[in-house]
C-alpha atoms as a PDB file:
ATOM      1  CA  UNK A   1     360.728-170.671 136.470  1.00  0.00           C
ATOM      2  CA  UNK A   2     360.687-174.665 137.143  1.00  0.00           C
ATOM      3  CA  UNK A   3     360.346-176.096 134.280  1.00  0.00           C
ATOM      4  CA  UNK A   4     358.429-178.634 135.437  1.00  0.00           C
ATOM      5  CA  UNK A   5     355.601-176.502 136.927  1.00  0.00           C
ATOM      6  CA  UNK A   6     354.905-175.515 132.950  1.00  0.00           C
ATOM      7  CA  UNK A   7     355.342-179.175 131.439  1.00  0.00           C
ATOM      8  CA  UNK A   8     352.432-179.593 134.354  1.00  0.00           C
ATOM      9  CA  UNK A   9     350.317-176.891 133.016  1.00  0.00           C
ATOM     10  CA  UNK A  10     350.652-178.513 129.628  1.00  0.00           C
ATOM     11  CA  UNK A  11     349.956-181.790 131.210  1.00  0.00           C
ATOM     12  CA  UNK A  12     346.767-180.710 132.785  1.00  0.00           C
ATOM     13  CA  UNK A  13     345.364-178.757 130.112  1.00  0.00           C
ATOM     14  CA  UNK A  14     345.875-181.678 128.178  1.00  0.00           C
ATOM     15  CA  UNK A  15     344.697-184.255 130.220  1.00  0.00           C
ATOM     16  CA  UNK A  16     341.533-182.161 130.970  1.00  0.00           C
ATOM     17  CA  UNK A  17     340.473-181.934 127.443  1.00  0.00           C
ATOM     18  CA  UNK A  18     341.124-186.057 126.249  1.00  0.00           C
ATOM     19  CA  UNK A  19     338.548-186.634 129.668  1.00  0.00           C
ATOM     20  CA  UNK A  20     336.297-184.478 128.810  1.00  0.00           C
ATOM     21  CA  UNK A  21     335.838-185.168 124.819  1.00  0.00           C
ATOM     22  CA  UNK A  22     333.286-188.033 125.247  1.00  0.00           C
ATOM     23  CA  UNK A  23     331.653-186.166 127.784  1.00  0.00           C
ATOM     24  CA  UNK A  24     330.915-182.782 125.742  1.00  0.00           C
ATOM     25  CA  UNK A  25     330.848-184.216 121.878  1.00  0.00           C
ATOM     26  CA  UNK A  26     327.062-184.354 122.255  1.00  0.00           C
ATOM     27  CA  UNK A  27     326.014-181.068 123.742  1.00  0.00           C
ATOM     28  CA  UNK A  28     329.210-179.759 121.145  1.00  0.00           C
ATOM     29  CA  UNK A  29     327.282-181.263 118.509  1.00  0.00           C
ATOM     30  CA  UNK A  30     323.487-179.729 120.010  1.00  0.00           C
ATOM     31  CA  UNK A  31     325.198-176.433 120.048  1.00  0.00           C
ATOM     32  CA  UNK A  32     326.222-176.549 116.293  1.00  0.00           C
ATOM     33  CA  UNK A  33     323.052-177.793 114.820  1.00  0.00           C
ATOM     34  CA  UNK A  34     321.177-175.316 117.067  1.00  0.00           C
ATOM     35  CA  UNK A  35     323.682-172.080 115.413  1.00  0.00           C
ATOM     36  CA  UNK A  36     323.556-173.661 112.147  1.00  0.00           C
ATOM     37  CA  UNK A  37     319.597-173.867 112.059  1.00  0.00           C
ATOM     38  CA  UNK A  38     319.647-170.212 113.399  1.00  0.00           C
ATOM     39  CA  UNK A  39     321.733-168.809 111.048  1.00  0.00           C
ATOM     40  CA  UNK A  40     320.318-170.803 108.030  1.00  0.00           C
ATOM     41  CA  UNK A  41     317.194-169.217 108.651  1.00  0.00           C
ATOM     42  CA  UNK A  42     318.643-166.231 108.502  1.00  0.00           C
ATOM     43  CA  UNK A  43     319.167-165.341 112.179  1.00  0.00           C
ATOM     44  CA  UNK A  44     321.959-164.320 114.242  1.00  0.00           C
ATOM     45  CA  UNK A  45     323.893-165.145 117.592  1.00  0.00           C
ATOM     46  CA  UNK A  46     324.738-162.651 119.939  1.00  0.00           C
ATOM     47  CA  UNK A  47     327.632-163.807 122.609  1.00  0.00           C
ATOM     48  CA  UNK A  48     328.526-162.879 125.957  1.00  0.00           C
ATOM     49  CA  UNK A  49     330.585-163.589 129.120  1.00  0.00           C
ATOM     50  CA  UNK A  50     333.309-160.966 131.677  1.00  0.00           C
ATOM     51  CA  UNK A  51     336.601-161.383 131.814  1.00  0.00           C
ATOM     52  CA  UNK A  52     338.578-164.116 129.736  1.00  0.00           C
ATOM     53  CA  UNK A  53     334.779-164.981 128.672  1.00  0.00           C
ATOM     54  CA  UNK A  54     334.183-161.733 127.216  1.00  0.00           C
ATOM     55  CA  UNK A  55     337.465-162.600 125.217  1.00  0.00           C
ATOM     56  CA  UNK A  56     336.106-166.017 123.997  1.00  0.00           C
ATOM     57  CA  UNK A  57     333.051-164.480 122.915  1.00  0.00           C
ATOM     58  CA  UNK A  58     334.648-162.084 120.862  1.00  0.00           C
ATOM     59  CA  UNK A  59     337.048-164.577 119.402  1.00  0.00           C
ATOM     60  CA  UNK A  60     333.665-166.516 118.539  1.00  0.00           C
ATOM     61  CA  UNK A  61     332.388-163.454 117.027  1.00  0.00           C
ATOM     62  CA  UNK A  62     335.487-162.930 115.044  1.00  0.00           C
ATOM     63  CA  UNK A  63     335.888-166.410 113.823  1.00  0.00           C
ATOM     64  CA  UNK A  64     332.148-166.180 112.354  1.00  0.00           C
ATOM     65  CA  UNK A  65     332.250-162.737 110.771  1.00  0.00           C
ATOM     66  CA  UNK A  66     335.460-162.974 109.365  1.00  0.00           C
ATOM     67  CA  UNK A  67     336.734-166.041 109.306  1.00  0.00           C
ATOM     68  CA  UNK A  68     337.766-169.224 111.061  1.00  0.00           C
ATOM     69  CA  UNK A  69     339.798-171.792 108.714  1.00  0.00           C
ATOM     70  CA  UNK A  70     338.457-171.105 105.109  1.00  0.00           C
ATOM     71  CA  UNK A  71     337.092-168.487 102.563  1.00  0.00           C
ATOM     72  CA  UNK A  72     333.686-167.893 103.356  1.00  0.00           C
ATOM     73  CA  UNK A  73     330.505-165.393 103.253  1.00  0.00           C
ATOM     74  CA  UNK A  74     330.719-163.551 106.551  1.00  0.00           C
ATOM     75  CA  UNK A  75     327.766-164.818 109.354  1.00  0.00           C
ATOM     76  CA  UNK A  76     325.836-162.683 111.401  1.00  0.00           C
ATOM     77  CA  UNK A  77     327.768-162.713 114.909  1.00  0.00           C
ATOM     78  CA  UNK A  78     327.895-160.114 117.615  1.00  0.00           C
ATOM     79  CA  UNK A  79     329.906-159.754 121.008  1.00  0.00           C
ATOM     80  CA  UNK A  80     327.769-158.088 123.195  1.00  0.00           C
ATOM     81  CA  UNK A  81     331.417-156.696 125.429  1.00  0.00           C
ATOM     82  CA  UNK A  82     332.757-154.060 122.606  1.00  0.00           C
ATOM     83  CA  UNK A  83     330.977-150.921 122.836  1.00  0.00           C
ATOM     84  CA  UNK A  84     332.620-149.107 125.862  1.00  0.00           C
ATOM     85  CA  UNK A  85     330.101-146.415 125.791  1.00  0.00           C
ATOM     86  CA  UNK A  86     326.916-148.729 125.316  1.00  0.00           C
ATOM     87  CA  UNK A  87     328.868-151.113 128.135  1.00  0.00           C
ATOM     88  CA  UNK A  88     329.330-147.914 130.382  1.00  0.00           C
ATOM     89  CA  UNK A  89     326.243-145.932 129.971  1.00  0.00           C
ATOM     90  CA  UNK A  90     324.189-149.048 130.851  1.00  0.00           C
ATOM     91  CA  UNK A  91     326.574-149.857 133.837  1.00  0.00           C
ATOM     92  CA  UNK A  92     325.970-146.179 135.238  1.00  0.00           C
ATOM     93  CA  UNK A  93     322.083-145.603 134.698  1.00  0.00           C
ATOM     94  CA  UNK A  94     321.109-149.032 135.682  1.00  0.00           C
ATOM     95  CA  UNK A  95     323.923-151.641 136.659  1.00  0.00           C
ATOM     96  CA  UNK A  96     326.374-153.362 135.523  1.00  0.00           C
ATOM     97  CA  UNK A  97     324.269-156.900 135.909  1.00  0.00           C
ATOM     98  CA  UNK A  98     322.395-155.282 133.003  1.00  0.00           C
ATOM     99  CA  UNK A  99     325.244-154.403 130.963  1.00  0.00           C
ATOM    100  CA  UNK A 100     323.933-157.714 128.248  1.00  0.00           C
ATOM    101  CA  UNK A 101     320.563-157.832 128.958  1.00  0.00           C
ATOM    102  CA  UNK A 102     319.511-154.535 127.431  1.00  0.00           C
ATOM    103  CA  UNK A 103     321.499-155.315 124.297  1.00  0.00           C
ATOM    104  CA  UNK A 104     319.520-158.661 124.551  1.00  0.00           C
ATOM    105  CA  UNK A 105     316.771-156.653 124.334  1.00  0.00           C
ATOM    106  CA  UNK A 106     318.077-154.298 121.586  1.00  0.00           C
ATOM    107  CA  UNK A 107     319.399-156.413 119.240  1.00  0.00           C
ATOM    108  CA  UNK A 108     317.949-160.205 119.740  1.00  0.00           C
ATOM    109  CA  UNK A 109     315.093-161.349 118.132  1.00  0.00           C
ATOM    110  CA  UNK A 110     313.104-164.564 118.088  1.00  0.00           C
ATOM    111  CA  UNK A 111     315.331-167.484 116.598  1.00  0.00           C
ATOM    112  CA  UNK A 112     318.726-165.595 117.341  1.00  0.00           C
ATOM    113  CA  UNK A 113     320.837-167.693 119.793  1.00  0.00           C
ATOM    114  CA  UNK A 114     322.834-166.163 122.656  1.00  0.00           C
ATOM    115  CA  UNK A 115     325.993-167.054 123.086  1.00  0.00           C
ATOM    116  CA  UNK A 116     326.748-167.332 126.907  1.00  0.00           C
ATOM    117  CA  UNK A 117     330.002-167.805 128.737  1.00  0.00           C
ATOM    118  CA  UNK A 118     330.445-167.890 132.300  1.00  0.00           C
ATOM    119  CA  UNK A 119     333.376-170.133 134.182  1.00  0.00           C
ATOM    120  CA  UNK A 120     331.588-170.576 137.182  1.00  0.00           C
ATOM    121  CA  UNK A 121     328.084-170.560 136.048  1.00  0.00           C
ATOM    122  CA  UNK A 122     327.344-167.256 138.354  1.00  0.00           C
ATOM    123  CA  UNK A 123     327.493-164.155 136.000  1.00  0.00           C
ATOM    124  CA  UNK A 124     324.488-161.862 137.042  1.00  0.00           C
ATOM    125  CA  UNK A 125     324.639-159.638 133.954  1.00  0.00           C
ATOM    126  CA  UNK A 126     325.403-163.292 131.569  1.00  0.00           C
ATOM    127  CA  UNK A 127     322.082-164.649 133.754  1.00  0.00           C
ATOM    128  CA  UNK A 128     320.099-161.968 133.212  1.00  0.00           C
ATOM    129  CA  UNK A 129     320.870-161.618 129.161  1.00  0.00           C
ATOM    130  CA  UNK A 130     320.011-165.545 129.520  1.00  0.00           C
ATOM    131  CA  UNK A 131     316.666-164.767 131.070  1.00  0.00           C
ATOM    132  CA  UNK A 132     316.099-162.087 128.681  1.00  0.00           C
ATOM    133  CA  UNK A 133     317.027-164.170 125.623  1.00  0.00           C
ATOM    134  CA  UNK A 134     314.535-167.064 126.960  1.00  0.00           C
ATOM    135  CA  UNK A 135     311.671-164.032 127.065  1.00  0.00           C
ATOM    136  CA  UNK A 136     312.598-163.093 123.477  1.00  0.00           C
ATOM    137  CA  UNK A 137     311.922-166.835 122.203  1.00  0.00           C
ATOM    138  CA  UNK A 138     316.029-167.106 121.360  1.00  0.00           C
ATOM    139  CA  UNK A 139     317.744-170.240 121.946  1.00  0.00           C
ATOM    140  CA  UNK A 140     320.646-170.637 124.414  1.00  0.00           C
ATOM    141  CA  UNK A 141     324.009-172.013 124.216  1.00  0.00           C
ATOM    142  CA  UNK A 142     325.860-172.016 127.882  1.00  0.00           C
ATOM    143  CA  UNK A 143     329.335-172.647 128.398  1.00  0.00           C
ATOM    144  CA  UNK A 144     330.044-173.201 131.883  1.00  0.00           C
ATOM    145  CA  UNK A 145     332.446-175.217 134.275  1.00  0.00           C
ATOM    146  CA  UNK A 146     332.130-175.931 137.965  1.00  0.00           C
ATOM    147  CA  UNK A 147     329.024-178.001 137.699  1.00  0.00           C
ATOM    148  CA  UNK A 148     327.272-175.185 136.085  1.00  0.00           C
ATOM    149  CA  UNK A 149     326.381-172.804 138.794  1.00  0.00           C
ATOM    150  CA  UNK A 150     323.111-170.810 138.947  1.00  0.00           C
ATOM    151  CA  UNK A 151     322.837-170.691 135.260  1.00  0.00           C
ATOM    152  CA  UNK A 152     322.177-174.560 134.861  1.00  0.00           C
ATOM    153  CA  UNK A 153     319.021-173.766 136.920  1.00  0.00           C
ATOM    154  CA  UNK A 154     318.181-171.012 134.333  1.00  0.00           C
ATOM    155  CA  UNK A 155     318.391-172.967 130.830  1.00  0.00           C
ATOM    156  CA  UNK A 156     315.321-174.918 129.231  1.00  0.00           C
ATOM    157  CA  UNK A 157     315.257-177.948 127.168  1.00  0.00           C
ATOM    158  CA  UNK A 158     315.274-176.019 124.547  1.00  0.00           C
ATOM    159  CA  UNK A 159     318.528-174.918 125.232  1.00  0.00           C
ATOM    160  CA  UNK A 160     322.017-176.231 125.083  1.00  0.00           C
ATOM    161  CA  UNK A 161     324.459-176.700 128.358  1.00  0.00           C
ATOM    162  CA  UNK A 162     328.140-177.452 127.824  1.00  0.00           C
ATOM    163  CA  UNK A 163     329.760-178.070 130.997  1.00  0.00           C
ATOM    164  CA  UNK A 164     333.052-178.547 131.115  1.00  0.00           C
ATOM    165  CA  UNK A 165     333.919-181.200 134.155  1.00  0.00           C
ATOM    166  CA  UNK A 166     336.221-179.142 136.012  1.00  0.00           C
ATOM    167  CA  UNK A 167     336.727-176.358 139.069  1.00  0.00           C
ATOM    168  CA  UNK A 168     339.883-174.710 138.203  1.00  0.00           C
ATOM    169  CA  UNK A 169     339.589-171.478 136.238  1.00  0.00           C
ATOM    170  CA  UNK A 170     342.213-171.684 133.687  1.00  0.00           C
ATOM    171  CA  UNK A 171     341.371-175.107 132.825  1.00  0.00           C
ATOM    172  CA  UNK A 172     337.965-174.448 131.772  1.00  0.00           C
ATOM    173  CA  UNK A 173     339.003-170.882 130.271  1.00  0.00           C
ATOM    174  CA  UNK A 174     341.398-173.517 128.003  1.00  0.00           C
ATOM    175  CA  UNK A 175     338.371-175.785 127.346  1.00  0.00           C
ATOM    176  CA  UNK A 176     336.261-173.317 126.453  1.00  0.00           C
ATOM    177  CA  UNK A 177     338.571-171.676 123.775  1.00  0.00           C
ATOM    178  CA  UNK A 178     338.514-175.626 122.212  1.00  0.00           C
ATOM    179  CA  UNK A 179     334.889-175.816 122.134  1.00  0.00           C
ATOM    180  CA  UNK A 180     334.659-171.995 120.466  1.00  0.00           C
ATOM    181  CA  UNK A 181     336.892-173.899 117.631  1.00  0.00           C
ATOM    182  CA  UNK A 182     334.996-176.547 117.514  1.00  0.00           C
ATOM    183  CA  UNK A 183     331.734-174.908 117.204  1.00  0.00           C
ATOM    184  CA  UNK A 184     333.276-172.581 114.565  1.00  0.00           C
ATOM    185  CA  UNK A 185     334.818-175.205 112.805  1.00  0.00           C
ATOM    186  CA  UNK A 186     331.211-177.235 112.751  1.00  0.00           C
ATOM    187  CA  UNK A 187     329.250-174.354 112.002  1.00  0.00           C
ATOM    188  CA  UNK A 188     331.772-173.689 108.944  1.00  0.00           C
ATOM    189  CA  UNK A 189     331.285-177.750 108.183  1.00  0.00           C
ATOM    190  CA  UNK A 190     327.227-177.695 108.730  1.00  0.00           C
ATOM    191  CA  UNK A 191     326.794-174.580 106.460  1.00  0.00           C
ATOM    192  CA  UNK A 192     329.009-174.988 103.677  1.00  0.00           C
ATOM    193  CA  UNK A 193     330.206-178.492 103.651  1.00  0.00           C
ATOM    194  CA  UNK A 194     333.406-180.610 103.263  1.00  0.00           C
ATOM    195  CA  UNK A 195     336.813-179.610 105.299  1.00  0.00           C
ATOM    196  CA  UNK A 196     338.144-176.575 106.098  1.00  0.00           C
ATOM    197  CA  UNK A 197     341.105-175.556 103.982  1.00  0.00           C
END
C-alpha cells in the first residue's frame, strides 16, 4: 500500500485531535465532574453505542472496573452491548431500537449516568436508552460527531454533549477513543488524586 495514503491517515487523525482540544476540554471536563459526582455518591454509569461505539463503551467499562493507568478500587461501570442473550431476546420480542433502553430501565437508577456513543448522533436504540435515562432522573454524557444528529435535540442542560467537529467516521471513532482516556484518566485524577502511575 502507498505509503503515503497511511502517513495521511496519521496526519489527519492527528490534525483532527490538536483542532479539536480547545473546543472539547470543557464539555471533557463537564463529563468528568458529572461521573465523578455520580460515582462518589455511590452511583454507577451504564454505557452504550453499535458498532465501533459499542467497542468504546466497553473499553470505558473496562478501564473503570478494572483499571485504566494505576492500582485502584474497582468503580461501578457497565456496557450495556455484552449479554448476547439479553441483547437478542430484547431484539426479537420487541426491537432492536430497544435493545439499551430496557436495560436502562433494568439496571439505571436515579443519579447513575449513561454513557452514550453514537458517531452520527442517529442511534434509535442509543436515543431511546437516552430518553429512558432522562425519565429515570440519570444524567447524560453524549459522544457524538457530525454536528450531533438527532440526539443533540434529545439532551437537557443537565446533561453533557461532546461533539467532536468532524463528518468522517473513523476520525471521530479515533476522537472518541481519546476522550474515553481522558475521561478515565480524570475520573481516576478526580476520585483518588495526584497522577496516574
Amino acid at each position: 500500500m502507498n505509503k503515503q495514503r497511511i502517513i495521511g491517515h496519521f496526519n489527519e487523525s492527528a490534525e483532527l485531535k490538536i483542532q479539536a482540544a480547545t473546543a472539547l476540554a470543557h464539555p471533557i471536563s463537564e463529563a468528568i465532574e458529572l461521573m465523578f459526582m455520580a460515582l462518589s455518591n455511590g452511583n454507577r454509569i451504564l454505557a452504550c453505542g453499535n458498532g465501533g461505539s459499542a467497542a468504546h463503551a466497553q473499553h470505558f467499562s473496562a478501564g473503570l472496573v478494572g483499571r485504566f493507568e494505576r492500582e485502584r478500587l474497582p468503580l461501578p461501570a457497565l456496557s450495556l452491548s455484552t449479554d448476547p442473550s439479553i441483547l437478542t431476546a430484547i431484539g426479537n420480542d420487541y426491537s432492536f431500537a430497544e435493545i439499551y433502553s430496557k436495560q436502562v430501565q433494568a439496571y439505571g437508577q436515579a443519579g447513575d449516568v449513561l454513557l452514550a456513543i453514537s458517531t452520527a448522533g442517529n442511534s434509535a436504540n442509543v436515543m431511546m436508552a437516552i430518553e429512558t435515562a432522562q425519565e429515570r432522573d440519570m444524567r447524560v454524557v453524549a459522544l457524538t460527531g457530525k454536528g450531533g444528529g438527532a440526539i443533540a435535540s434529545l439532551l437537557s442542560d443537565a446533561d453533557v454533549h461532546v461533539c467532536v467537529p468532524d463528518d468522517r467516521m473513523t476520525r471521530i471513532q479515533e476522537v472518541h477513543l481519546l476522550i474515553i482516556h481522558c475521561l478515565c484518566d480524570g475520573i481516576d485524577v478526580a476520585l483518588f488524586g495526584g497522577d496516574a502511575e
